[in-house]
PDB file of N, CA and C in Angstrom:
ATOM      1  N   UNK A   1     100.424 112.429  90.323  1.00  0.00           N
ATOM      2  CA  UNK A   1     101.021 111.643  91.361  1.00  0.00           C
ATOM      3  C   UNK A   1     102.189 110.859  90.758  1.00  0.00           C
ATOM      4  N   UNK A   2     102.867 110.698  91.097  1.00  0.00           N
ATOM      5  CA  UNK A   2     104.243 110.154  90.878  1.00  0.00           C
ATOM      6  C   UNK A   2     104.478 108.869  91.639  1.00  0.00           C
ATOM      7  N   UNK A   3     104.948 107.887  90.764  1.00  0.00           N
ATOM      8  CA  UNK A   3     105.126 106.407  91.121  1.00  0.00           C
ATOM      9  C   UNK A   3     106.396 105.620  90.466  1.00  0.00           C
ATOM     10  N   UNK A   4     106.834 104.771  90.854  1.00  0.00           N
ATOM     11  CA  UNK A   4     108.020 104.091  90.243  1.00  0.00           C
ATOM     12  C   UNK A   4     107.625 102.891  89.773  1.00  0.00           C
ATOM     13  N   UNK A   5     107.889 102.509  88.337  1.00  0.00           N
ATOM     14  CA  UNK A   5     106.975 101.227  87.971  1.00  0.00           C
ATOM     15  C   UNK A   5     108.425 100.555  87.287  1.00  0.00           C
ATOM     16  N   UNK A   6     108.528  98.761  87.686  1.00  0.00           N
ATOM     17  CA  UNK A   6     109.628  98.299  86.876  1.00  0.00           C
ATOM     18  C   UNK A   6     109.350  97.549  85.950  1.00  0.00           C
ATOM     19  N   UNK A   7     109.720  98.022  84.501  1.00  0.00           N
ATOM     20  CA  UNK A   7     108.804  96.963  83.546  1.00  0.00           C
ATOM     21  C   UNK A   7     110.535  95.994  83.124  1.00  0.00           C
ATOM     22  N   UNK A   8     110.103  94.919  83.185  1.00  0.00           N
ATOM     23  CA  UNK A   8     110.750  94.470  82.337  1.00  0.00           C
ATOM     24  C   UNK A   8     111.386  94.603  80.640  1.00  0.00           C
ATOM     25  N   UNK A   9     112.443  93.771  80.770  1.00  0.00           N
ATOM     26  CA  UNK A   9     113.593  94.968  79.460  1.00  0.00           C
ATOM     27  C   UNK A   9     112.854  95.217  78.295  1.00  0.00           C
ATOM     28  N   UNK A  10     112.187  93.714  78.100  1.00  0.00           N
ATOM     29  CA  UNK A  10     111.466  93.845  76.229  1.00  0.00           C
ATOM     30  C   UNK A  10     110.192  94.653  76.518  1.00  0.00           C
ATOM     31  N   UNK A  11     109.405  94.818  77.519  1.00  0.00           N
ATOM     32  CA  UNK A  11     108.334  95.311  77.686  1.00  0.00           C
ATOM     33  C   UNK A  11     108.273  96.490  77.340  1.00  0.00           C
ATOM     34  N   UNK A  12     109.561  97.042  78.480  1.00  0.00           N
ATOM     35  CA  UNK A  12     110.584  98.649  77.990  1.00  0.00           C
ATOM     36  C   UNK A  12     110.322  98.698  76.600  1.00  0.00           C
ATOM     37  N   UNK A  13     111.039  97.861  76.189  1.00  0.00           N
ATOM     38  CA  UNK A  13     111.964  98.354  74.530  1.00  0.00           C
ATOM     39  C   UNK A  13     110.282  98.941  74.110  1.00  0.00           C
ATOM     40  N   UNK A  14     109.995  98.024  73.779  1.00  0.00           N
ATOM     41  CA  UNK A  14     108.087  98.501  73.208  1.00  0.00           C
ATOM     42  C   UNK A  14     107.584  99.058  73.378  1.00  0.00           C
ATOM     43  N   UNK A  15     107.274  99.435  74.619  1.00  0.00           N
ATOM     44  CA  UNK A  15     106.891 100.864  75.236  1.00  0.00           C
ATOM     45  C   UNK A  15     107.254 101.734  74.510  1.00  0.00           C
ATOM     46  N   UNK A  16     108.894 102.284  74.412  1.00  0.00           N
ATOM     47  CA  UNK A  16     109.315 103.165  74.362  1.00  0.00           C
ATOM     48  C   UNK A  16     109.474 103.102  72.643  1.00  0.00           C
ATOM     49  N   UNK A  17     109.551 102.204  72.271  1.00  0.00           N
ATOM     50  CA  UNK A  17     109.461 102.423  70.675  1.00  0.00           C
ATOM     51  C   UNK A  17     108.158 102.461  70.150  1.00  0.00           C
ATOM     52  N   UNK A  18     107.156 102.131  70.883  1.00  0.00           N
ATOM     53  CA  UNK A  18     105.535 102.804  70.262  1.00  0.00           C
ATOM     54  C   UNK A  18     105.421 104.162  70.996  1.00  0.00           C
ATOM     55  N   UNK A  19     106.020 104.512  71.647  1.00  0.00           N
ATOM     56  CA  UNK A  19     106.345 106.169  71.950  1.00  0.00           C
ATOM     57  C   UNK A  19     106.386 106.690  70.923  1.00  0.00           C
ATOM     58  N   UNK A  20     107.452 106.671  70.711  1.00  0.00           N
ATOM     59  CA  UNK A  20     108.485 106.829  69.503  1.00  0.00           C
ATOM     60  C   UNK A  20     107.829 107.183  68.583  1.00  0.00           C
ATOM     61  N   UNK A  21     107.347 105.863  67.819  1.00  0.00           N
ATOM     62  CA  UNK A  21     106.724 105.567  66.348  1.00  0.00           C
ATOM     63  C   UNK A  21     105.366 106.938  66.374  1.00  0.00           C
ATOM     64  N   UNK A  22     104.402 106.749  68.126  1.00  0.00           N
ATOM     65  CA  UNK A  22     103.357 107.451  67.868  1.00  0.00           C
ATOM     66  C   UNK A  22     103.730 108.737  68.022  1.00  0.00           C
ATOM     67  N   UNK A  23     104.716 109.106  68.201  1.00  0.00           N
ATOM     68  CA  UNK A  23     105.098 110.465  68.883  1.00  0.00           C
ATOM     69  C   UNK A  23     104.876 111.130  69.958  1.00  0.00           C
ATOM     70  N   UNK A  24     104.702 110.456  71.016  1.00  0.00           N
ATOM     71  CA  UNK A  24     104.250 111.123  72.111  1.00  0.00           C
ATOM     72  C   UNK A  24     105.921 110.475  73.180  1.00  0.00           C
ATOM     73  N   UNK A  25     105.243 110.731  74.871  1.00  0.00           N
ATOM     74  CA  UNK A  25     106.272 110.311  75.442  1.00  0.00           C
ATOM     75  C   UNK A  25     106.258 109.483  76.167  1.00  0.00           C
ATOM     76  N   UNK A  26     106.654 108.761  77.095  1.00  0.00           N
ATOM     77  CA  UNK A  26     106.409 107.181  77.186  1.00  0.00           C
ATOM     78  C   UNK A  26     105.500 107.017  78.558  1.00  0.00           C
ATOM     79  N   UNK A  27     105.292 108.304  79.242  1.00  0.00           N
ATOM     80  CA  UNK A  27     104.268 108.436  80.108  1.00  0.00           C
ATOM     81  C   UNK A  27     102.794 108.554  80.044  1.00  0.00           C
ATOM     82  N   UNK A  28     102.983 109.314  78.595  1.00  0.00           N
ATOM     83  CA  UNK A  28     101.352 109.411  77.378  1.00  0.00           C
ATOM     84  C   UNK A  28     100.861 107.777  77.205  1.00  0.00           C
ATOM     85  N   UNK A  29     102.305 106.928  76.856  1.00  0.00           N
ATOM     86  CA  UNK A  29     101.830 105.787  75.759  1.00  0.00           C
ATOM     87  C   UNK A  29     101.030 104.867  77.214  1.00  0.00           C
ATOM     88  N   UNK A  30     102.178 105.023  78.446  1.00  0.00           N
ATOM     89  CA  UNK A  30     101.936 104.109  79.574  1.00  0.00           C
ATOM     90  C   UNK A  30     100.021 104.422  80.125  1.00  0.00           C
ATOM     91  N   UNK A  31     100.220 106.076  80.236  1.00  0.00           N
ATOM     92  CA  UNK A  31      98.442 105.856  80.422  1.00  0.00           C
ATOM     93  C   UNK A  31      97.887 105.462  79.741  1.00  0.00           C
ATOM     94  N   UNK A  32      97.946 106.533  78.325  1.00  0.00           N
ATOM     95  CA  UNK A  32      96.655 105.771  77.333  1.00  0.00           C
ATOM     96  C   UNK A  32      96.230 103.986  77.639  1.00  0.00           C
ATOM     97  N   UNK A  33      97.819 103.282  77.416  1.00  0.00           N
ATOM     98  CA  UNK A  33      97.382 101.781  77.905  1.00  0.00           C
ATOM     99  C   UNK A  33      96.663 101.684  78.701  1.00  0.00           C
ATOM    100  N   UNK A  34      97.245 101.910  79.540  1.00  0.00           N
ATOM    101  CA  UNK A  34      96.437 101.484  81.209  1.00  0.00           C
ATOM    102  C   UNK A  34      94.731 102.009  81.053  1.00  0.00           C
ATOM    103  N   UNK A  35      94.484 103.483  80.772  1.00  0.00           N
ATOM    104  CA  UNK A  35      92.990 103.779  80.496  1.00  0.00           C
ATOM    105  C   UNK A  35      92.297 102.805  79.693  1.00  0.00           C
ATOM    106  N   UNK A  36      92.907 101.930  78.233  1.00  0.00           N
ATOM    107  CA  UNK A  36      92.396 101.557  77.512  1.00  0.00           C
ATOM    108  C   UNK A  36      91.667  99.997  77.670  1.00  0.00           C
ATOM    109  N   UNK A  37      93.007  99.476  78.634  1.00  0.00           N
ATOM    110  CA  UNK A  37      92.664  98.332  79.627  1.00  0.00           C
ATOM    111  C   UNK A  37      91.579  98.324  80.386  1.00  0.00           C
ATOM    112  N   UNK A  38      91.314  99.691  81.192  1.00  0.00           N
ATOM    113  CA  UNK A  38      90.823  99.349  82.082  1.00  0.00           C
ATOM    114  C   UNK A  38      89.440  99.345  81.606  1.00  0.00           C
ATOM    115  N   UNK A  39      88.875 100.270  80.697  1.00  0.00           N
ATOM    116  CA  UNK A  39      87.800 100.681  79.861  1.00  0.00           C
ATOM    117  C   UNK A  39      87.359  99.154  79.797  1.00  0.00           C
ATOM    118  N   UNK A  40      88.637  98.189  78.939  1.00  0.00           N
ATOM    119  CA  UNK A  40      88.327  97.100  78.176  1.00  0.00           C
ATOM    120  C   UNK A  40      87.307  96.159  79.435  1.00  0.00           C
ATOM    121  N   UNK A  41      88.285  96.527  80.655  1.00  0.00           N
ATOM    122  CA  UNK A  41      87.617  95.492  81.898  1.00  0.00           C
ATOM    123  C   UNK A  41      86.954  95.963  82.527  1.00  0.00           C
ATOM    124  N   UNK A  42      86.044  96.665  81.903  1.00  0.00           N
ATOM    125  CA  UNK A  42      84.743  97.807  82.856  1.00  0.00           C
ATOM    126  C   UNK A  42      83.527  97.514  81.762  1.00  0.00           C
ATOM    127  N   UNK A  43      84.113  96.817  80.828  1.00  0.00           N
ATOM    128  CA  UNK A  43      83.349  96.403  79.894  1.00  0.00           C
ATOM    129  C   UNK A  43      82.387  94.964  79.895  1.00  0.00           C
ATOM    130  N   UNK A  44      81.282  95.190  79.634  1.00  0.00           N
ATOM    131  CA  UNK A  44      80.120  94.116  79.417  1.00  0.00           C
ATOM    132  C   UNK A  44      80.855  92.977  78.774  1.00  0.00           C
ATOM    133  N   UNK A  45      81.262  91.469  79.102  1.00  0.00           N
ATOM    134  CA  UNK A  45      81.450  90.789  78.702  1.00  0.00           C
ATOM    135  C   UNK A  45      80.251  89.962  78.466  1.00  0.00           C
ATOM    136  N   UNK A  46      80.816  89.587  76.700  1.00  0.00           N
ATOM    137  CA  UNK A  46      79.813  89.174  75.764  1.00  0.00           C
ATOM    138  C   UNK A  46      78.923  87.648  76.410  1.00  0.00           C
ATOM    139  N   UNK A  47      78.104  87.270  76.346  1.00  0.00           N
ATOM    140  CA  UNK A  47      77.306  85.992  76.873  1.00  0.00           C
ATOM    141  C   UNK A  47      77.853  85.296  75.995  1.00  0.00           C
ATOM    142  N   UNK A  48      78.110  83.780  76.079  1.00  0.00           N
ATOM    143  CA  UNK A  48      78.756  82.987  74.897  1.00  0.00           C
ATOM    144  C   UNK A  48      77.408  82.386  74.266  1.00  0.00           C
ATOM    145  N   UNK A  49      76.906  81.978  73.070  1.00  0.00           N
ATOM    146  CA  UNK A  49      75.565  81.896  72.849  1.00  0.00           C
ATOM    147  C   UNK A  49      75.722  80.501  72.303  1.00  0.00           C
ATOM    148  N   UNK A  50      75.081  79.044  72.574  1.00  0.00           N
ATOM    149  CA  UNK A  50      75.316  77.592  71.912  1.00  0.00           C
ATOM    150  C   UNK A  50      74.737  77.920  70.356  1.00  0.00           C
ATOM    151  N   UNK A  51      75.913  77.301  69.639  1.00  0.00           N
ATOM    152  CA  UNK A  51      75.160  77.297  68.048  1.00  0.00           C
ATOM    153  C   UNK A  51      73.966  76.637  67.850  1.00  0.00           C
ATOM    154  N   UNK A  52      72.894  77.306  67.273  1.00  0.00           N
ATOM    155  CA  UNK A  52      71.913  76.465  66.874  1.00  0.00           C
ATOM    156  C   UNK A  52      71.947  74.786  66.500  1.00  0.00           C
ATOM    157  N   UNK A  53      71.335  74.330  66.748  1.00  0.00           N
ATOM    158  CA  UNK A  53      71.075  72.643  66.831  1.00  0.00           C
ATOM    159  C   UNK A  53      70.031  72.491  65.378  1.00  0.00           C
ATOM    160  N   UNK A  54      70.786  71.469  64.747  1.00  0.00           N
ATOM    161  CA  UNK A  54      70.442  71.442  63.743  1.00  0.00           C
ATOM    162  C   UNK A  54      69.012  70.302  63.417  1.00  0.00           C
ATOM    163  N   UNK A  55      67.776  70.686  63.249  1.00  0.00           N
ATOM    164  CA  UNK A  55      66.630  70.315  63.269  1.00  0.00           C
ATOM    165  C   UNK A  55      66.162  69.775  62.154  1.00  0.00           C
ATOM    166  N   UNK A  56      65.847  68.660  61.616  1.00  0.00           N
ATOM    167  CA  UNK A  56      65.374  68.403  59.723  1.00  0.00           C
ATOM    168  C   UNK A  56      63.809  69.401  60.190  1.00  0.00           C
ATOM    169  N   UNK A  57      63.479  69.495  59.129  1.00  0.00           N
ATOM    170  CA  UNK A  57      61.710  69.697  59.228  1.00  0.00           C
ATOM    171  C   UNK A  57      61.003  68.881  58.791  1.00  0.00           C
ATOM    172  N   UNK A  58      59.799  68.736  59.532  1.00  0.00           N
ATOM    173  CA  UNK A  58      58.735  68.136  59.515  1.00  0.00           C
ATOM    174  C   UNK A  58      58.538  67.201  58.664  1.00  0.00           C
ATOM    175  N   UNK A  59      58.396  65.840  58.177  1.00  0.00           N
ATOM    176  CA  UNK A  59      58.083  65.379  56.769  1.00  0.00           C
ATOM    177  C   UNK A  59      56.840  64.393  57.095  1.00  0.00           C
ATOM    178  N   UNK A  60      55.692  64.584  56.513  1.00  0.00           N
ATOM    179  CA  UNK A  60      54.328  63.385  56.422  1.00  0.00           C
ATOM    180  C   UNK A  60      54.230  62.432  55.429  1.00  0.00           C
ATOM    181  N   UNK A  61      54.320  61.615  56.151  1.00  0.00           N
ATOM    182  CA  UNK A  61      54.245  60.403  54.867  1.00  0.00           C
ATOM    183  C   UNK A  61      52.831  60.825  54.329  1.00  0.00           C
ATOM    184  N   UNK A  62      53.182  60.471  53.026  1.00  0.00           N
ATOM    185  CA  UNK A  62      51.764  60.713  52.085  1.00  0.00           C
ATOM    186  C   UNK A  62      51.907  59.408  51.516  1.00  0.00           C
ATOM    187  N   UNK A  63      50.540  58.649  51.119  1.00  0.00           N
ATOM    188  CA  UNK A  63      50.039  57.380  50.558  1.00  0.00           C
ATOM    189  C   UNK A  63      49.230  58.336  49.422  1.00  0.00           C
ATOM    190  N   UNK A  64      48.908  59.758  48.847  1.00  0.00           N
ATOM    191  CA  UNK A  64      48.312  59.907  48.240  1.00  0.00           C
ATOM    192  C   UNK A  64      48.910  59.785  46.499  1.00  0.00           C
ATOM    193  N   UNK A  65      48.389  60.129  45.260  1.00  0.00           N
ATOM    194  CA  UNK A  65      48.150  60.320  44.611  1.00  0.00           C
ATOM    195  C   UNK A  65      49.776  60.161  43.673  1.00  0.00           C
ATOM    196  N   UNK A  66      50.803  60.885  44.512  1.00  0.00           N
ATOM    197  CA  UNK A  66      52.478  61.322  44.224  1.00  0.00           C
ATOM    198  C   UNK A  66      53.231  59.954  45.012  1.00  0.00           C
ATOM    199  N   UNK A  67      52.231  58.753  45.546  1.00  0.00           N
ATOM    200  CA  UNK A  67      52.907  57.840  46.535  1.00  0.00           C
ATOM    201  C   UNK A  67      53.572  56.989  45.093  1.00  0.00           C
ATOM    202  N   UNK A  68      54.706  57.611  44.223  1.00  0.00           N
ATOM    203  CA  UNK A  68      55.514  56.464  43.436  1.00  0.00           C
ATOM    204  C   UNK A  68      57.223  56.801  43.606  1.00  0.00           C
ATOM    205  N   UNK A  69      57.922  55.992  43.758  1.00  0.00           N
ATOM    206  CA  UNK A  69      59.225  56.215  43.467  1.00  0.00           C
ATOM    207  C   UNK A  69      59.366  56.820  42.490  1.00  0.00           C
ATOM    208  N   UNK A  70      60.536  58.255  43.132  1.00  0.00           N
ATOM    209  CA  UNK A  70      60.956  59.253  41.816  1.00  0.00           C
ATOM    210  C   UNK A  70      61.878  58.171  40.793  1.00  0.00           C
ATOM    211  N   UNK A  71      62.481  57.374  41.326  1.00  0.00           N
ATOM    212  CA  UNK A  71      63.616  56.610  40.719  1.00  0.00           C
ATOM    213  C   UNK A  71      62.986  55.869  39.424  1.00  0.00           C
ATOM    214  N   UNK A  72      61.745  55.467  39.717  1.00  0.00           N
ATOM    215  CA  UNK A  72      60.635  54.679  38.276  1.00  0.00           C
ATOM    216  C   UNK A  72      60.762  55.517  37.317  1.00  0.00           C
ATOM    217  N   UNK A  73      60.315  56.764  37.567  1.00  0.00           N
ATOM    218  CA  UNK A  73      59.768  57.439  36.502  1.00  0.00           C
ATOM    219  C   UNK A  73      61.125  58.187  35.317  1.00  0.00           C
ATOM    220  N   UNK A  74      60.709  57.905  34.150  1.00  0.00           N
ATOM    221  CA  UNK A  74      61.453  58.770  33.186  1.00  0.00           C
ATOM    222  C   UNK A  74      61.258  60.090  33.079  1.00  0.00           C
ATOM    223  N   UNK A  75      62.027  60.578  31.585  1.00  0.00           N
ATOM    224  CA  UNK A  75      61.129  62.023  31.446  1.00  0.00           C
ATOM    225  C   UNK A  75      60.178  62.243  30.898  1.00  0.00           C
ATOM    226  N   UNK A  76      60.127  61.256  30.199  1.00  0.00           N
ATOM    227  CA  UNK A  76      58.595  61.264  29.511  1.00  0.00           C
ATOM    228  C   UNK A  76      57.530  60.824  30.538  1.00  0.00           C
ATOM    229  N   UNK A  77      57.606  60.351  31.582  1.00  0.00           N
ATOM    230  CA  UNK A  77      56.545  59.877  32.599  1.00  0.00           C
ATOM    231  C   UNK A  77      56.533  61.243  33.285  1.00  0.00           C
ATOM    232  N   UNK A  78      57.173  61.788  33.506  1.00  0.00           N
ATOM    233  CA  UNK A  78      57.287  63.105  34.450  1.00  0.00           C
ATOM    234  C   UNK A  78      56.774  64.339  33.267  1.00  0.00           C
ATOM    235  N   UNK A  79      57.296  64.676  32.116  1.00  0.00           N
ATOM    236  CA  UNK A  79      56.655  65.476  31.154  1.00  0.00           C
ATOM    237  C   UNK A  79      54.855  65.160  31.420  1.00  0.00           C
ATOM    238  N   UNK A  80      54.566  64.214  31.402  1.00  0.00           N
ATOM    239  CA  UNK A  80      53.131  63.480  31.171  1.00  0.00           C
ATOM    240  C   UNK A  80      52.362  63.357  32.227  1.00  0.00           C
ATOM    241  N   UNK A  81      52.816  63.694  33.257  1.00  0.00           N
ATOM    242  CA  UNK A  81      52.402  64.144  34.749  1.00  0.00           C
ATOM    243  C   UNK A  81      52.237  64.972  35.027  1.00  0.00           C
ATOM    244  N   UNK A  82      53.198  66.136  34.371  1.00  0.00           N
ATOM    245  CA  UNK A  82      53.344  67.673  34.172  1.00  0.00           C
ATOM    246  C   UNK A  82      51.959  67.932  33.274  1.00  0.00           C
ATOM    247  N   UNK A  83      52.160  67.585  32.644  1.00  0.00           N
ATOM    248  CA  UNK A  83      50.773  68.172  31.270  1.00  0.00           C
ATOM    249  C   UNK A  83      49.500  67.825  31.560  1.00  0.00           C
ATOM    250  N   UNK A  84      49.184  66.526  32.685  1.00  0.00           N
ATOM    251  CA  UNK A  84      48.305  65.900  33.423  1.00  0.00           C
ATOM    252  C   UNK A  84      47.654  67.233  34.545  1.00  0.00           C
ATOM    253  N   UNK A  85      48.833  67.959  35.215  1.00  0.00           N
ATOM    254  CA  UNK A  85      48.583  68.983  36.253  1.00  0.00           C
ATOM    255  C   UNK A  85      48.170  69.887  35.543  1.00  0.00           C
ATOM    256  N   UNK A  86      48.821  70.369  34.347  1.00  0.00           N
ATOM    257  CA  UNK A  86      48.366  71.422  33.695  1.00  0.00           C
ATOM    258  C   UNK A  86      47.049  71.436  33.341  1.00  0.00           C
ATOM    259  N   UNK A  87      46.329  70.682  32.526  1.00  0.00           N
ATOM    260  CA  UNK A  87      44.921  70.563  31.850  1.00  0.00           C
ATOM    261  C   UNK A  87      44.277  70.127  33.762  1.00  0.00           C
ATOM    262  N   UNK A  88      44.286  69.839  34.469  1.00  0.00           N
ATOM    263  CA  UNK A  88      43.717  69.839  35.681  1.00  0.00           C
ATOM    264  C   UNK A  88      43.469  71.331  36.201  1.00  0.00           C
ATOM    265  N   UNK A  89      44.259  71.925  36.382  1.00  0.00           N
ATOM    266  CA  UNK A  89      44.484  73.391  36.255  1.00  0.00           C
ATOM    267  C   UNK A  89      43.658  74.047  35.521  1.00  0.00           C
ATOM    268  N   UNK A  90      43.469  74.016  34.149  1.00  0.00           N
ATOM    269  CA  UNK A  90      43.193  74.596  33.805  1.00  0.00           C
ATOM    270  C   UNK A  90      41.655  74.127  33.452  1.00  0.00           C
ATOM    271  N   UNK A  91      41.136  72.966  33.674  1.00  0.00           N
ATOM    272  CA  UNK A  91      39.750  72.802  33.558  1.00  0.00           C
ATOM    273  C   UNK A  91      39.243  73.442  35.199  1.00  0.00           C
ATOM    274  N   UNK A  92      39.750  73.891  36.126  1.00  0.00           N
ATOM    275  CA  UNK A  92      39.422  74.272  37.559  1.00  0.00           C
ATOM    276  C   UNK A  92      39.229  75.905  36.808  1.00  0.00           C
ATOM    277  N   UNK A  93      39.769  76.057  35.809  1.00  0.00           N
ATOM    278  CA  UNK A  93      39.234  77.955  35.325  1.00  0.00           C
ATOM    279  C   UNK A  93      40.388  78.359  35.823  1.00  0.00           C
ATOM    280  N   UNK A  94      41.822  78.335  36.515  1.00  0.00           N
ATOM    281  CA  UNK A  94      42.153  79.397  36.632  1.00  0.00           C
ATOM    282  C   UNK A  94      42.765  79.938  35.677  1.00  0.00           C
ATOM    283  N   UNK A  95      43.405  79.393  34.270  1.00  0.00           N
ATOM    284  CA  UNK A  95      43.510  79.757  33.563  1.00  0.00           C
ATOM    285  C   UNK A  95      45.117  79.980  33.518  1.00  0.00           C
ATOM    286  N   UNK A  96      46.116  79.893  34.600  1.00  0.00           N
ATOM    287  CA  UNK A  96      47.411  80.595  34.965  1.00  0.00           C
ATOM    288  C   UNK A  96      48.246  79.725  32.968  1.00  0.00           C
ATOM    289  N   UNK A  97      47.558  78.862  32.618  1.00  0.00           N
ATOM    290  CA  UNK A  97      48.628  77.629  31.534  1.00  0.00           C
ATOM    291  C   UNK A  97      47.931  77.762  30.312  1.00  0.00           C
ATOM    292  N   UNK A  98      46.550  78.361  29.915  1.00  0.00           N
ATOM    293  CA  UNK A  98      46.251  78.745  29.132  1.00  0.00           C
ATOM    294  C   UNK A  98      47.027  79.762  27.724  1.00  0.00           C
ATOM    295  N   UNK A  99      46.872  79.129  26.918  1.00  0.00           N
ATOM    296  CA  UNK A  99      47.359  79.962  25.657  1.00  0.00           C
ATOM    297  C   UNK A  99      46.648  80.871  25.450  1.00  0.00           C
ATOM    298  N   UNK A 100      46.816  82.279  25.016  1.00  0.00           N
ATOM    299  CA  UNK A 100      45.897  83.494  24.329  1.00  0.00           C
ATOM    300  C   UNK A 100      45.793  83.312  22.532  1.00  0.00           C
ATOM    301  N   UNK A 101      44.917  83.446  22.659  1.00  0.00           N
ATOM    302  CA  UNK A 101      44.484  83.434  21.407  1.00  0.00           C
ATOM    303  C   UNK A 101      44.078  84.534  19.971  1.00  0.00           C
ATOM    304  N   UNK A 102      45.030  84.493  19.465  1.00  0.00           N
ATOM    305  CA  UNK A 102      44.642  85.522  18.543  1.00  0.00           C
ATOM    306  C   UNK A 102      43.721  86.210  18.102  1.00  0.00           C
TER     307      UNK A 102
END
């Protein structure tokens, strides 16, 4: 079918120089567009999705056993706490801190 379409001058120029460049002729370049458009607007537009909301997790105050300021302790108080868990550990049998023995 045959139609008369008026594009404006720069619209022209482009047209006809992505003709050009792709090698085809400027009736090829004008459909392909138009098909590619229309595809685009026959197309499922995406849902916009809210970014996740940023949540801390959970925290319980504990009064137990660990209830001291990290800021008190040195490294030698913390080494000595460490070695405290360990021999606890390891009098329960599981054995994970145990040395092997020759």
């Amino acid at each position: 079918m045959r139609t008369t379409l008026d594009f404006p001058g720069e619209l022209f120029v482009y047209l006809k120089t992505r003709a050009a460049i792709d090698g085809v002729t400027l009736r090829e370049t004008v459909i392909g567009l138009l098909e590619k458009g229309l595809a685009a607007a026959d197309a499922p537009v995406p849902i916009a999705v809210e970014p996740r909301k940023y949540c801390p997790p959970p925290t319980i105050p504990s009064k137990g056993p660990m209830a001291i300021s990290m800021k008190s302790l040195s490294n030698a108080d913390l080494y000595e706490l460490m070695d405290a868990e360990t021999l606890e550990r390891d009098a329960f049998g599981t054995g994970r801190f145990k040395t092997k023995s020759a």
